[in-house]
PDB file of N, CA and C in Angstrom:
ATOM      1  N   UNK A   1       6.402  45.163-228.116  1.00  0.00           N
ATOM      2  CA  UNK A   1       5.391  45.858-227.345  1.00  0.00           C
ATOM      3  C   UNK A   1       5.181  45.116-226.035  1.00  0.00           C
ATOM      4  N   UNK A   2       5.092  46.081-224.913  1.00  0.00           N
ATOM      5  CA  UNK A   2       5.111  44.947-223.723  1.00  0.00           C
ATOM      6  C   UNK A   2       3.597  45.830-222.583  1.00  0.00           C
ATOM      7  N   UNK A   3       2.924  46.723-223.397  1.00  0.00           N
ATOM      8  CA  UNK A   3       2.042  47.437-223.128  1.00  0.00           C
ATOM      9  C   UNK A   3       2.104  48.426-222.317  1.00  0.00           C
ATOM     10  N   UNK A   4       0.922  49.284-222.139  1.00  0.00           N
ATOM     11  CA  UNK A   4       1.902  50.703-221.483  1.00  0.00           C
ATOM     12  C   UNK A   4       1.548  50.425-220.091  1.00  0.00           C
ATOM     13  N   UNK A   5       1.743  51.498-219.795  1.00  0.00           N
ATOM     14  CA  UNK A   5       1.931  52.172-217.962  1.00  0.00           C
ATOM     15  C   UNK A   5       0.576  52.066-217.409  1.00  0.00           C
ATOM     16  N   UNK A   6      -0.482  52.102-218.483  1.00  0.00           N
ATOM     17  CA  UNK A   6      -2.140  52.458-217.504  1.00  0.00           C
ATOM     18  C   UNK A   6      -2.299  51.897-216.886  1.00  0.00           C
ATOM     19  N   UNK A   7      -2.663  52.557-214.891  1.00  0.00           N
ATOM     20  CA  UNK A   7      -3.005  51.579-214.177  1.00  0.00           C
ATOM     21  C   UNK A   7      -2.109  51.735-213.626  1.00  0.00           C
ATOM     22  N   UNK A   8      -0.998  52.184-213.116  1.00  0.00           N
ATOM     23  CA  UNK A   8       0.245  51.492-212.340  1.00  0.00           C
ATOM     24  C   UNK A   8       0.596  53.286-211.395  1.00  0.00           C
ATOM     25  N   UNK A   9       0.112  52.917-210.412  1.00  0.00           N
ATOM     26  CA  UNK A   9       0.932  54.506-209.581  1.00  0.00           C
ATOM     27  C   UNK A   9       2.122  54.876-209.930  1.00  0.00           C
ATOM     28  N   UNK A  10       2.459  56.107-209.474  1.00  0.00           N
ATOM     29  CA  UNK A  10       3.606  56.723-209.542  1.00  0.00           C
ATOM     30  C   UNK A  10       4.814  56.274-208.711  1.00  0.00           C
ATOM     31  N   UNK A  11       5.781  55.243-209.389  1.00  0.00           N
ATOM     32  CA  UNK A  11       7.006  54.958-208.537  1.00  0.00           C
ATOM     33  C   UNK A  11       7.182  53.473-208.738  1.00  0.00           C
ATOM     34  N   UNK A  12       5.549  52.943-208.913  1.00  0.00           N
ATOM     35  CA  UNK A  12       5.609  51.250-208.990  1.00  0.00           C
ATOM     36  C   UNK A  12       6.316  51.017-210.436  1.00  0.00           C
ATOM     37  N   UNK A  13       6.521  49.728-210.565  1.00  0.00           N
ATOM     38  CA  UNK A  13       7.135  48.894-211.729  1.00  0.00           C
ATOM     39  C   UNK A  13       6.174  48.278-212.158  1.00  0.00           C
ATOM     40  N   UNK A  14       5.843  48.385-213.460  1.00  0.00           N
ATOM     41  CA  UNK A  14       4.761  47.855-213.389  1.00  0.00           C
ATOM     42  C   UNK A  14       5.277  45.838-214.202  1.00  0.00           C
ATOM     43  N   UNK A  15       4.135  45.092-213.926  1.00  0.00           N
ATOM     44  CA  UNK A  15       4.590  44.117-214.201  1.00  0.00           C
ATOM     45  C   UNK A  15       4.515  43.694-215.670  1.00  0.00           C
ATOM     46  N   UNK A  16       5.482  43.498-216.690  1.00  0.00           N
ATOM     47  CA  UNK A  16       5.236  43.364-218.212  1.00  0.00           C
ATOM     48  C   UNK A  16       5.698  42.280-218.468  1.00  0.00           C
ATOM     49  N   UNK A  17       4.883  41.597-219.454  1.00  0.00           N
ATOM     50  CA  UNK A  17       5.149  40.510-220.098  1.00  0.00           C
ATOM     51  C   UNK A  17       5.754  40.661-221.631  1.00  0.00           C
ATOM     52  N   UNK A  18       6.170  40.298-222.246  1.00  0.00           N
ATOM     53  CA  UNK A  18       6.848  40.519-223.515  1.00  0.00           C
ATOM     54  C   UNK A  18       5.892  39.456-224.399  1.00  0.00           C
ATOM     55  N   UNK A  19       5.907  40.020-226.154  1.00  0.00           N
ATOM     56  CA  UNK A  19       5.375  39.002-226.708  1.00  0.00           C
ATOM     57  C   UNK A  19       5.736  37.302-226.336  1.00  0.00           C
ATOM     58  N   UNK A  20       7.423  37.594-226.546  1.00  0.00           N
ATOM     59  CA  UNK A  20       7.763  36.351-226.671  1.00  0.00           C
ATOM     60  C   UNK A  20       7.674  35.450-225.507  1.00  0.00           C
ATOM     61  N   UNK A  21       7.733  36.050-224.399  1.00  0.00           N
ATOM     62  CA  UNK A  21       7.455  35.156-223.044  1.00  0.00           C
ATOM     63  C   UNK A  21       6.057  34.564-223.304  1.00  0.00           C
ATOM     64  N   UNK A  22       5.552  35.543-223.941  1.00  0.00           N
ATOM     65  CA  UNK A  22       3.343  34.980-223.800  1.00  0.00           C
ATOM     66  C   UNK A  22       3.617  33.615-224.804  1.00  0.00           C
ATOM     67  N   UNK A  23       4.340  33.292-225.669  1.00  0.00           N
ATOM     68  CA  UNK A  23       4.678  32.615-226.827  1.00  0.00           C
ATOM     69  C   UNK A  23       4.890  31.525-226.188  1.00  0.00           C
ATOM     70  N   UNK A  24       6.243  31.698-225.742  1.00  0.00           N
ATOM     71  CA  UNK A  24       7.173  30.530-224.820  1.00  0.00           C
ATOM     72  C   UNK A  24       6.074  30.069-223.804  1.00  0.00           C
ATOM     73  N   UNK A  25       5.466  31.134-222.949  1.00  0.00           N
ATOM     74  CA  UNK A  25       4.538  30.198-221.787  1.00  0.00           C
ATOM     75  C   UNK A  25       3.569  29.146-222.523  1.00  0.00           C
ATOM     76  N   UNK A  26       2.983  29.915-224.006  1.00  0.00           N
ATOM     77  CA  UNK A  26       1.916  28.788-224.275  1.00  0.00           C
ATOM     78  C   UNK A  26       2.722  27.891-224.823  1.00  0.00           C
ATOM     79  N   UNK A  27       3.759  27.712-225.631  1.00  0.00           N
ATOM     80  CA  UNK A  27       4.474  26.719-225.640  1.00  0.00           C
ATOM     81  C   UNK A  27       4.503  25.816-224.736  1.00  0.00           C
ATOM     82  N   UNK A  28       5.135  26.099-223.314  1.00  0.00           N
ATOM     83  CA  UNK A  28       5.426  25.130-221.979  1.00  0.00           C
ATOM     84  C   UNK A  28       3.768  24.827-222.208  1.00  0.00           C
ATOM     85  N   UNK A  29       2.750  25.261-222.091  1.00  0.00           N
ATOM     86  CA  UNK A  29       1.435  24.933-221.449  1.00  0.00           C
ATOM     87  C   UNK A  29       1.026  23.657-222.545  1.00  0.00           C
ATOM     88  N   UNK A  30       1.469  23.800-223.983  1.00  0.00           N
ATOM     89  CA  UNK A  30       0.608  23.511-225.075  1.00  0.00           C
ATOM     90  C   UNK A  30      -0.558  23.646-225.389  1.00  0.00           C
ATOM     91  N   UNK A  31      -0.525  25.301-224.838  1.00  0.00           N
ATOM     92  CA  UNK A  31      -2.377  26.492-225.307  1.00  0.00           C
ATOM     93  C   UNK A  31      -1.993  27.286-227.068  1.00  0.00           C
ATOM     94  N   UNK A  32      -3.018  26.958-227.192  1.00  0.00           N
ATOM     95  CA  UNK A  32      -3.339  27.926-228.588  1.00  0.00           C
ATOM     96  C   UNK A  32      -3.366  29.235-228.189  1.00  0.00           C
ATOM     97  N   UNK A  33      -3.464  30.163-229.521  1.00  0.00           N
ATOM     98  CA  UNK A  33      -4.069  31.682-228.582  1.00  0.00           C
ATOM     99  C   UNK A  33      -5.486  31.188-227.912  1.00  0.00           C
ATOM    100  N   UNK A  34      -6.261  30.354-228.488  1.00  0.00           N
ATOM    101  CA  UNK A  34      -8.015  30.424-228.484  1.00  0.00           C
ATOM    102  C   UNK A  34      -7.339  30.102-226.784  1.00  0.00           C
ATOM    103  N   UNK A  35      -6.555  28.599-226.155  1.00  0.00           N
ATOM    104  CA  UNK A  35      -6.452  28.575-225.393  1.00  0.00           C
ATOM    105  C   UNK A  35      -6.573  28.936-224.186  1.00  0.00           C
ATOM    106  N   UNK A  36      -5.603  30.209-224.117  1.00  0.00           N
ATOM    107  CA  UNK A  36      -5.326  31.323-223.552  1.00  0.00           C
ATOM    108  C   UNK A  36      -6.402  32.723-223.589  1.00  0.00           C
ATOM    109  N   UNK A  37      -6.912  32.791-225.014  1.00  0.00           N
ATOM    110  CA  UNK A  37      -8.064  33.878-224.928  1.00  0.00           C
ATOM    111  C   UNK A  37      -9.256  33.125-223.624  1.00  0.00           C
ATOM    112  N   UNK A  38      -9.282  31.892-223.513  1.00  0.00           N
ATOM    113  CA  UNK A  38     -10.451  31.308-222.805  1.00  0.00           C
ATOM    114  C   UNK A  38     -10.039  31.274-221.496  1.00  0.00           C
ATOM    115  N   UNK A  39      -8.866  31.184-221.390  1.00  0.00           N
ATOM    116  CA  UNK A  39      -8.224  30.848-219.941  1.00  0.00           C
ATOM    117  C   UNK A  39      -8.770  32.414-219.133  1.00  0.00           C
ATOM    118  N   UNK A  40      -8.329  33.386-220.073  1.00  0.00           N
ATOM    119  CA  UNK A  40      -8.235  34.461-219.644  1.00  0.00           C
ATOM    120  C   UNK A  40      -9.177  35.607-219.745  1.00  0.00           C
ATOM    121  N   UNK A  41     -10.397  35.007-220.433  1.00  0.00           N
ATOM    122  CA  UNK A  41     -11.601  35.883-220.470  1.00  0.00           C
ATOM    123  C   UNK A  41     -11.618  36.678-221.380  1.00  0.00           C
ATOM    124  N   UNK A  42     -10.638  36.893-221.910  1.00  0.00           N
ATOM    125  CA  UNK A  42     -10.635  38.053-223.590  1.00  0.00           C
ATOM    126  C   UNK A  42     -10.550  37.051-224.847  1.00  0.00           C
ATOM    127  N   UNK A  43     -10.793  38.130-225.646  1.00  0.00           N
ATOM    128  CA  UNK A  43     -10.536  38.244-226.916  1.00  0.00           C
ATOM    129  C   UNK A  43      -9.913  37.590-227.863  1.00  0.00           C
ATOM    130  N   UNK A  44     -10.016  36.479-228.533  1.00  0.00           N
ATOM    131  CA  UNK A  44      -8.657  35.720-228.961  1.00  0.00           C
ATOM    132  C   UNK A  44      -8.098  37.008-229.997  1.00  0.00           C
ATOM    133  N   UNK A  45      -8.495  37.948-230.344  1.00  0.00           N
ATOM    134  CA  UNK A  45      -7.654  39.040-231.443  1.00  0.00           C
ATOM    135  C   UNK A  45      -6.748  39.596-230.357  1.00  0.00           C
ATOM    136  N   UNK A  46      -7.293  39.490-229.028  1.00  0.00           N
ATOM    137  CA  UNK A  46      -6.134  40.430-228.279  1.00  0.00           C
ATOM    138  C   UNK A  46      -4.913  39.410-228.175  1.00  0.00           C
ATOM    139  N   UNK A  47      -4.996  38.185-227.855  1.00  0.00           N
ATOM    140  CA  UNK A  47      -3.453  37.359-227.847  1.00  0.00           C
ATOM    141  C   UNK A  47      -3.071  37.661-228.924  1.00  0.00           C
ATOM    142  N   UNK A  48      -3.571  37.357-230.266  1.00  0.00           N
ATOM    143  CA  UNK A  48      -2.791  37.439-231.565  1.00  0.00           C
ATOM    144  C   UNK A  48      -2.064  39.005-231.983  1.00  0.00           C
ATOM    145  N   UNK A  49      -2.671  40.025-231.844  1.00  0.00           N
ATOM    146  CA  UNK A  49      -2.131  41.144-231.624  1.00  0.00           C
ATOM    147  C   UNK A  49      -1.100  41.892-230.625  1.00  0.00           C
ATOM    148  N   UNK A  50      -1.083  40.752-229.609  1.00  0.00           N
ATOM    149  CA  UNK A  50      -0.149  41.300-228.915  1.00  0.00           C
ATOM    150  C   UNK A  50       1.071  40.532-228.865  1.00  0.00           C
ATOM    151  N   UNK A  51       0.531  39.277-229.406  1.00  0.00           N
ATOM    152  CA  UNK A  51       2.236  38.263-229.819  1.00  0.00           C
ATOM    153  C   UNK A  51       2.672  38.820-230.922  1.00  0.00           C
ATOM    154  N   UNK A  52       2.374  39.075-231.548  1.00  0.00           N
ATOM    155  CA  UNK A  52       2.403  39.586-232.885  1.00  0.00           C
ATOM    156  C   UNK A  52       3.299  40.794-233.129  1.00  0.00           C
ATOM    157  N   UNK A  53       3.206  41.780-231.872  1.00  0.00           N
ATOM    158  CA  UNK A  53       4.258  42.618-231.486  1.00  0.00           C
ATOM    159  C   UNK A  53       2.962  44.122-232.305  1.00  0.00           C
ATOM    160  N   UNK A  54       2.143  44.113-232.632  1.00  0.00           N
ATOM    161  CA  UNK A  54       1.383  45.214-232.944  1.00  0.00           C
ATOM    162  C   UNK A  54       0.416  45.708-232.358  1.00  0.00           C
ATOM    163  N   UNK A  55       0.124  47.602-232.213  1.00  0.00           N
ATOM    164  CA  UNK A  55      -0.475  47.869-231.475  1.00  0.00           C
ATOM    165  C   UNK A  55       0.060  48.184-230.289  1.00  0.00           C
ATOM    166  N   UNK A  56      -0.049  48.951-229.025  1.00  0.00           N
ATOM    167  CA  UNK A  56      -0.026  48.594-227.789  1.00  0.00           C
ATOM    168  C   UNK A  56      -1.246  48.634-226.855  1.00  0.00           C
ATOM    169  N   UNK A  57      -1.177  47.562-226.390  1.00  0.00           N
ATOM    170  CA  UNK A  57      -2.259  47.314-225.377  1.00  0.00           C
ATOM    171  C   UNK A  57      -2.085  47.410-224.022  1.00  0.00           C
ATOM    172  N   UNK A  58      -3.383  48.187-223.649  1.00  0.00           N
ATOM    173  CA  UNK A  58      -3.008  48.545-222.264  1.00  0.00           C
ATOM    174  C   UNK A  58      -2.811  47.487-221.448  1.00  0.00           C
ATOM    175  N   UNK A  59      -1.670  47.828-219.973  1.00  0.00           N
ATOM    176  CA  UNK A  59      -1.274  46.864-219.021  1.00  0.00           C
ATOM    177  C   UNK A  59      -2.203  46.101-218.710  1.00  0.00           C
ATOM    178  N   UNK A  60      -3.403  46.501-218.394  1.00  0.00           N
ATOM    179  CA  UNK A  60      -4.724  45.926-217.668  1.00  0.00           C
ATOM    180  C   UNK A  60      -4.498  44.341-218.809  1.00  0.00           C
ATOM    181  N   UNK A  61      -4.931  44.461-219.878  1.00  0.00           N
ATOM    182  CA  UNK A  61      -5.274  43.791-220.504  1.00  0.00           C
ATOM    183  C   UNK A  61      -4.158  42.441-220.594  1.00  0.00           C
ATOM    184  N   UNK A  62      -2.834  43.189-220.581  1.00  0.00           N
ATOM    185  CA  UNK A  62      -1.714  42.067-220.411  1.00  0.00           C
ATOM    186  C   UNK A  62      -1.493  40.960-219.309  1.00  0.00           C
ATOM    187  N   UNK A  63      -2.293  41.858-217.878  1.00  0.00           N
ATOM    188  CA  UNK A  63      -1.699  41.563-216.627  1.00  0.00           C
ATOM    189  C   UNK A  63      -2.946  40.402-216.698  1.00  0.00           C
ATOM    190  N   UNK A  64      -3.888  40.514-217.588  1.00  0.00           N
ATOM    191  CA  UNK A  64      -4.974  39.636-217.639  1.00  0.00           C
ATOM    192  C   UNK A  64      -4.608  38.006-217.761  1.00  0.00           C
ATOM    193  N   UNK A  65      -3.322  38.353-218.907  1.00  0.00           N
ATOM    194  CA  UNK A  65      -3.205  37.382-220.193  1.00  0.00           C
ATOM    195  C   UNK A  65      -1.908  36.630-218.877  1.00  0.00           C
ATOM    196  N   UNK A  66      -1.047  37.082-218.574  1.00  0.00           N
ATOM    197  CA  UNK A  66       0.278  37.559-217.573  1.00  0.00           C
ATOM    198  C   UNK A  66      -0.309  36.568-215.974  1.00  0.00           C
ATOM    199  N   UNK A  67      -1.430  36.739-215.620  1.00  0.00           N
ATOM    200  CA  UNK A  67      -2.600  35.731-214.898  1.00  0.00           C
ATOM    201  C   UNK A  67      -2.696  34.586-214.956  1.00  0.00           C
ATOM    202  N   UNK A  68      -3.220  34.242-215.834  1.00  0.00           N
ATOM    203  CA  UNK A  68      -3.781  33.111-216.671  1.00  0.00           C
ATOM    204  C   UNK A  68      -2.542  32.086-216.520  1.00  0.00           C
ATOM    205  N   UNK A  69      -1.396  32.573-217.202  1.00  0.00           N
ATOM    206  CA  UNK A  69      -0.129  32.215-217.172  1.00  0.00           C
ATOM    207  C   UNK A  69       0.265  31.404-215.528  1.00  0.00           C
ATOM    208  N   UNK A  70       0.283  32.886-214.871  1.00  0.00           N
ATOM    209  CA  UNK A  70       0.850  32.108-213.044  1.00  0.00           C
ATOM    210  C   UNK A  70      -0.201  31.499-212.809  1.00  0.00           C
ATOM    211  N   UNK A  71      -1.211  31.344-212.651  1.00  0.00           N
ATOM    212  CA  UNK A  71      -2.354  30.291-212.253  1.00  0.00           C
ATOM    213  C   UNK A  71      -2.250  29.271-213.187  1.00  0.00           C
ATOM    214  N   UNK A  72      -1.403  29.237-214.201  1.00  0.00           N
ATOM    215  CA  UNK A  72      -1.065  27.601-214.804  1.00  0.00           C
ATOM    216  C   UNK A  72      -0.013  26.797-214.276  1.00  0.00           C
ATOM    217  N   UNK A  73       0.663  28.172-213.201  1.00  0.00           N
ATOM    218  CA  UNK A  73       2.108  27.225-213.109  1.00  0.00           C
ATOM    219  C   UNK A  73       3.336  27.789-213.905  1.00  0.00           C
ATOM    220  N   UNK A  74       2.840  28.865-214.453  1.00  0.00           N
ATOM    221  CA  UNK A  74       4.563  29.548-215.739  1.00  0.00           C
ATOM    222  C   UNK A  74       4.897  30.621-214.293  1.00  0.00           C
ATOM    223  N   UNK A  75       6.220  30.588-214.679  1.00  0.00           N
ATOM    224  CA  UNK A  75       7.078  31.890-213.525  1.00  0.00           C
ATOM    225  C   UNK A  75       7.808  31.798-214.511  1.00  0.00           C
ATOM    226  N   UNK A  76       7.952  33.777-214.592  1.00  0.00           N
ATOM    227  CA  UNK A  76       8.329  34.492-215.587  1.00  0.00           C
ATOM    228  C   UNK A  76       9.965  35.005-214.890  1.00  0.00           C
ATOM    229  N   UNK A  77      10.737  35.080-215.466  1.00  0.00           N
ATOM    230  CA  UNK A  77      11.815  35.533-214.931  1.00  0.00           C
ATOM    231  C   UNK A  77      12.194  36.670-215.544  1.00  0.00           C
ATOM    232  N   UNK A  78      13.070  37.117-215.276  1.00  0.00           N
ATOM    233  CA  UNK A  78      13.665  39.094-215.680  1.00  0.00           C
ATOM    234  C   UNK A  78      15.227  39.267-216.300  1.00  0.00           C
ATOM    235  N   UNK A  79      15.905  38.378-215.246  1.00  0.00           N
ATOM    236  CA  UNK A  79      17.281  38.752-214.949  1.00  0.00           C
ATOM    237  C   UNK A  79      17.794  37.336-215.498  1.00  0.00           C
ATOM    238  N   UNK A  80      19.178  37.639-216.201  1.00  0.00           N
ATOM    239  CA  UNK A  80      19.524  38.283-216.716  1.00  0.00           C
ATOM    240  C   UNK A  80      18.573  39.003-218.015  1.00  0.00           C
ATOM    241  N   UNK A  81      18.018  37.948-218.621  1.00  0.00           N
ATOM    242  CA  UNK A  81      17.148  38.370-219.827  1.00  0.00           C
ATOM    243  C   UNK A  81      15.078  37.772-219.485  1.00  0.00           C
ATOM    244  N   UNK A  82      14.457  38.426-220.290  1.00  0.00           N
ATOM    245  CA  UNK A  82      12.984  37.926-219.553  1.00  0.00           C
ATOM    246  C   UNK A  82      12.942  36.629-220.342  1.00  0.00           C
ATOM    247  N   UNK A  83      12.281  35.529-219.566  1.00  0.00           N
ATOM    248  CA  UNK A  83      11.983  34.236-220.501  1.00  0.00           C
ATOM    249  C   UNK A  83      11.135  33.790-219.287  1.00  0.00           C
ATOM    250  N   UNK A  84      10.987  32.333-218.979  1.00  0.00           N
ATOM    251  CA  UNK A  84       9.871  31.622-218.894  1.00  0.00           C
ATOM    252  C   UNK A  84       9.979  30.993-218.210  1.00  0.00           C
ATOM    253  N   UNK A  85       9.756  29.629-217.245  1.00  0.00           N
ATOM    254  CA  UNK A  85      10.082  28.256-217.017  1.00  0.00           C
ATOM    255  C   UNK A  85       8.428  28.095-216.187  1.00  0.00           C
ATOM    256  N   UNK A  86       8.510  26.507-216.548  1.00  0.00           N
ATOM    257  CA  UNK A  86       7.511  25.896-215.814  1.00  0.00           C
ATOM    258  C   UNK A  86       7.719  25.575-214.488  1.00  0.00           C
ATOM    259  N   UNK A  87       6.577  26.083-213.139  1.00  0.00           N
ATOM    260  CA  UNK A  87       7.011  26.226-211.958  1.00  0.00           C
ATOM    261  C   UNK A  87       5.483  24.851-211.251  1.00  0.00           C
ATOM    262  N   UNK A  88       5.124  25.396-209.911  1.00  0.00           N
ATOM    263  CA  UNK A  88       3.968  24.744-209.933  1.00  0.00           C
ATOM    264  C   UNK A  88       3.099  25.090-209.844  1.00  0.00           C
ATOM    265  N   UNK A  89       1.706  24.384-210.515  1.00  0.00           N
ATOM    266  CA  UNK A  89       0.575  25.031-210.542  1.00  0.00           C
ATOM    267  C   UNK A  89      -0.176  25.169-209.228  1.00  0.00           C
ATOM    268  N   UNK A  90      -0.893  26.422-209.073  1.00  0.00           N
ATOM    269  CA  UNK A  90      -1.953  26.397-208.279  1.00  0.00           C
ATOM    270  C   UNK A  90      -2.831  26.428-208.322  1.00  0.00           C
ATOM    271  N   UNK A  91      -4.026  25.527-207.610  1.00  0.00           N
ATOM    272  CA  UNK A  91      -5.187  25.118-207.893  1.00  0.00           C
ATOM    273  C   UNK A  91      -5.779  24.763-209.321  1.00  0.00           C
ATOM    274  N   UNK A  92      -4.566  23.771-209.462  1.00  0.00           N
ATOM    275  CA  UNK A  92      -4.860  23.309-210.708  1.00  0.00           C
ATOM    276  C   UNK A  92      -5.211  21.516-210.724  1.00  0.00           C
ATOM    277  N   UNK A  93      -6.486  21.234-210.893  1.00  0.00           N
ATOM    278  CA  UNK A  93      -6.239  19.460-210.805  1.00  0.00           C
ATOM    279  C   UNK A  93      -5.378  19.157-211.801  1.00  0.00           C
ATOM    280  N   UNK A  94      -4.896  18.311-211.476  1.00  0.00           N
ATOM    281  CA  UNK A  94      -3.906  17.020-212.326  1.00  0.00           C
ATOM    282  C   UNK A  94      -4.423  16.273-212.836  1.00  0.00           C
ATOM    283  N   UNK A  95      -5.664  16.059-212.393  1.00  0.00           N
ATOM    284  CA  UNK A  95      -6.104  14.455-212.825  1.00  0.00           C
ATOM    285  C   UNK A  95      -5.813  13.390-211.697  1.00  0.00           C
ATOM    286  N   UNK A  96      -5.879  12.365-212.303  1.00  0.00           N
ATOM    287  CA  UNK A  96      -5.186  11.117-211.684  1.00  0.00           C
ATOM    288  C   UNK A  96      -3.479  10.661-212.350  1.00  0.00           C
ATOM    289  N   UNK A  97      -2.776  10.767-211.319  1.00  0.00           N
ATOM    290  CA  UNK A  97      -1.560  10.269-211.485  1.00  0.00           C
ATOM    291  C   UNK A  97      -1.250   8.548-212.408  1.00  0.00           C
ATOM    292  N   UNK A  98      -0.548   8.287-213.148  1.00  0.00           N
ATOM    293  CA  UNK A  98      -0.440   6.851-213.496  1.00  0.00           C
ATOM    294  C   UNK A  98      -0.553   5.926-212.832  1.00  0.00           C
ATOM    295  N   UNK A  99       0.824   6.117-211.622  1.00  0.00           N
ATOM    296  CA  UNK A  99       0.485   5.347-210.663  1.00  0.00           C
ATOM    297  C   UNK A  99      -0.348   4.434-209.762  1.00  0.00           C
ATOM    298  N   UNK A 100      -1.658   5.541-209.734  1.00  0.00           N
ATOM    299  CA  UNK A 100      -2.437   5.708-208.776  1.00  0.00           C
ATOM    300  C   UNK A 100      -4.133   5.428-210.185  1.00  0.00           C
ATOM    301  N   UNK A 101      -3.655   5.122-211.384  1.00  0.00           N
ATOM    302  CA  UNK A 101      -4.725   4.527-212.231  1.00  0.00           C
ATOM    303  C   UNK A 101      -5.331   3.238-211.409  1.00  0.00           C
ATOM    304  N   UNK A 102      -6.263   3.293-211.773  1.00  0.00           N
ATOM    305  CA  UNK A 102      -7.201   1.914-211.665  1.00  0.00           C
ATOM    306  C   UNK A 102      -8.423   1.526-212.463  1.00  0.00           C
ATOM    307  N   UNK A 103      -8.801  -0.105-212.420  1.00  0.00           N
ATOM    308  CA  UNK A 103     -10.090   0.335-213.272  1.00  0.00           C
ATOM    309  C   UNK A 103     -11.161   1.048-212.954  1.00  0.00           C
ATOM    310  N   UNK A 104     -11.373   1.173-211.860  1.00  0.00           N
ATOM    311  CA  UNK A 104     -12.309   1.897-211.220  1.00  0.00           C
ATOM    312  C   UNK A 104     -12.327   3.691-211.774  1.00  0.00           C
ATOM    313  N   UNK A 105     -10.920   4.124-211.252  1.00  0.00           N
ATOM    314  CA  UNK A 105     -11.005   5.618-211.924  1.00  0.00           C
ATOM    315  C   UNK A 105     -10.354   5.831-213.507  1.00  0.00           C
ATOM    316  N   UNK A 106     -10.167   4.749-213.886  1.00  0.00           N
ATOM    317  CA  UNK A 106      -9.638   4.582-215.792  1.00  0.00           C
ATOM    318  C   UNK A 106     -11.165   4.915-216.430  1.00  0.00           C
ATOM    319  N   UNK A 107     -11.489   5.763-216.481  1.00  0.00           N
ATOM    320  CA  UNK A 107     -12.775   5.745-217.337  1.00  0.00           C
ATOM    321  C   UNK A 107     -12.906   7.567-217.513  1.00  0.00           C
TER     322      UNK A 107
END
């Protein structure tokens, strides 16, 4: 299930995520569903139902989950087959680098 069409004009593509990419991204991230339900403002029944491959849920709701994802830093690829890779995040703090530890900011 990669959710339907609602939402998307006549001619556009709309943008779909597949269970298994949502899988693989929280994999790269190391998010739970709860993770991801929080990242993304829904439902933790809606991640589990839609990895899960049951049901279809409308686009809206995917492009939600599909979000969450590129604002962590996942870029989804298509071609040849859809899968995953970790890219860079935006507006995401890091923290403090190792390097750049001290006692001052070690706490």
């Amino acid at each position: 299930m990669t959710g339907s069409d609602e939402g998307v004009q006549s001619g556009e593509v709309p943008l779909v995520m597949t269970p298994a990419q949502s899988r693989a991204a929280r994999g790269l991230l190391a998010w739970s569903e709860a993770d991801l339900a929080n990242k993304a403002g829904c439902d933790p029944s809606l991640v589990k139902t839609f990895e899960s491959g049951y049901g279809d849920s409308p686009s809206g709701q995917i492009e939600v989950l599909r979000s969450a994802f590129t604002a962590a830093g996942i870029v989804f690829t298509e071609s040849p087959m859809p899968g995953v890779r970790l890219g860079e995040a935006r507006g995401v703090d890091e923290g403090t680098r190792l390097g750049n530890l001290t006692t001052e900011n070690d706490r």
